[in-house]
Protein backbone atom coordinates (compact mmCIF):
# COMPACT_ATOMS: atom_id res chain seq x y z
CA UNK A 1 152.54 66.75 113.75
CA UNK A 2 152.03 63.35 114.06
CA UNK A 3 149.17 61.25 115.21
CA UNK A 4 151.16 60.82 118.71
CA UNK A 5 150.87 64.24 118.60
CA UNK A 6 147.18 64.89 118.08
CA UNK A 7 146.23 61.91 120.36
CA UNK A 8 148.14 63.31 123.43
CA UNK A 9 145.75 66.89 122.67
CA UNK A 10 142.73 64.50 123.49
CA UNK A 11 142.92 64.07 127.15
CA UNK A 12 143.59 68.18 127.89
CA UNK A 13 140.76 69.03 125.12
CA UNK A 14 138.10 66.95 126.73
CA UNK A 15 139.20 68.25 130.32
CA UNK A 16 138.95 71.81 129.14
CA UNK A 17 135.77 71.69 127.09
CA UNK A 18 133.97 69.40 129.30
CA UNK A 19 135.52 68.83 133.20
CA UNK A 20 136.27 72.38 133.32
CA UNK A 21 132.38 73.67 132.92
CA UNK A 22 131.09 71.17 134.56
CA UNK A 23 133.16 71.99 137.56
CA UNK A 24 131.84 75.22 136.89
CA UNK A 25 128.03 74.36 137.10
CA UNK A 26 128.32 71.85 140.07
CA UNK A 27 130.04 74.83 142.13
CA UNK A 28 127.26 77.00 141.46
CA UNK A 29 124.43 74.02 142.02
CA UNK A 30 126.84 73.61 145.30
CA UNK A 31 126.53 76.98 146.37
CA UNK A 32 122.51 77.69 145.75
CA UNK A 33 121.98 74.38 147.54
CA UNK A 34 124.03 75.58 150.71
CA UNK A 35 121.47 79.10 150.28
CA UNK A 36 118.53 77.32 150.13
CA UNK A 37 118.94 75.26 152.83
CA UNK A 38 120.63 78.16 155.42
CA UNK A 39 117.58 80.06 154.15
CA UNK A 40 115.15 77.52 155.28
CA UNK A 41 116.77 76.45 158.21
CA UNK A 42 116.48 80.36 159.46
CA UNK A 43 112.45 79.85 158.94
CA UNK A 44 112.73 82.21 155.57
CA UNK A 45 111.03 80.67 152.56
CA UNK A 46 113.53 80.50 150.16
CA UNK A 47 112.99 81.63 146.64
CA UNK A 48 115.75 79.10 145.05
CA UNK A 49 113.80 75.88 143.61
CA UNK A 50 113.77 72.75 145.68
CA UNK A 51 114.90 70.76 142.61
CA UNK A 52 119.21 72.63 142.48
CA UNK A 53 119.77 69.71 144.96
CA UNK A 54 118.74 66.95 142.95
CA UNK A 55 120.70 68.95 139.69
CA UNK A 56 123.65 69.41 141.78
CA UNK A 57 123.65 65.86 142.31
CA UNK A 58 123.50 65.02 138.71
CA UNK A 59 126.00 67.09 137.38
CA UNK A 60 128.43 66.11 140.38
CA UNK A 61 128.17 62.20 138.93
CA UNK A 62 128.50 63.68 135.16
CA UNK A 63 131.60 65.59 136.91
CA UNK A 64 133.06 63.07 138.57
CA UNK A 65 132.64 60.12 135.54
CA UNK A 66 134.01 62.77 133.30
CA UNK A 67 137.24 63.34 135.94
CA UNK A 68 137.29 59.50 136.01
CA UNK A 69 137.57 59.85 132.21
CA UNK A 70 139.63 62.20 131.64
CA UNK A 71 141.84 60.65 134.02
CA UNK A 72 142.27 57.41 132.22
CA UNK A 73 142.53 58.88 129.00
CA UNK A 74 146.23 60.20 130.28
CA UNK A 75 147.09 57.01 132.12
CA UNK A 76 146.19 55.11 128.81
CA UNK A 77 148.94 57.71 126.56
CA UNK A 78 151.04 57.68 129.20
CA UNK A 79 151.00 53.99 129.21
CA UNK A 80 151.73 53.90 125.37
CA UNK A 81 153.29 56.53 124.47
CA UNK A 82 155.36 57.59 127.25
CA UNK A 83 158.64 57.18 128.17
CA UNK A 84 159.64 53.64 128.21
CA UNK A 85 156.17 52.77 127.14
CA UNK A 86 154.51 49.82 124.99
CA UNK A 87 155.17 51.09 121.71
CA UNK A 88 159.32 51.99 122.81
CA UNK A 89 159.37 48.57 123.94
CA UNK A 90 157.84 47.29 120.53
CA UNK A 91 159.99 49.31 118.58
CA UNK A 92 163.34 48.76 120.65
CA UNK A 93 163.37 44.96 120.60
């Protein structure tokens, strides 16, 4: 393998060990957010903590800069090393 190799394993790594949980926790923030307020908007006092809204919201900008991320990571190889890319151009001429 060659370092071409290794660098184009950077952009899925970091999407499965980081986007992929995090999607994980913002779905369940998501989802006790929508309980808690269906729970108080029936006139129940809800046992889930008023702060999952303000948690959800954190994690959803971690989520979304990491997406954002992740996302140029592959445009960056693909602008590189892909097919017709900068260093094919440097190398052909």
């Amino acid at each position: 393998m060659e370092a071409q190799d290794f660098l184009g394993l950077i952009h899925p790594a970091i999407a499965v060990f980081f986007v992929f949980p995090l999607i994980g926790m913002v779905v369940n923030f998501a989802w006790q957010t929508r309980q808690r307020r269906l729970q108080t908007q029936a006139g129940d006092k809800s046992k889930i903590p008023p702060v999952v809204g303000k948690e959800h919201l954190v994690l959803g900008r971690w989520l979304t800069g990491g997406v954002v991320g992740v996302t140029l990571l592959a445009l960056a190889y693909s602008v590189v090393f892909g097919s017709g890319g900068f260093i094919s151009q440097q190398q052909g001429g």
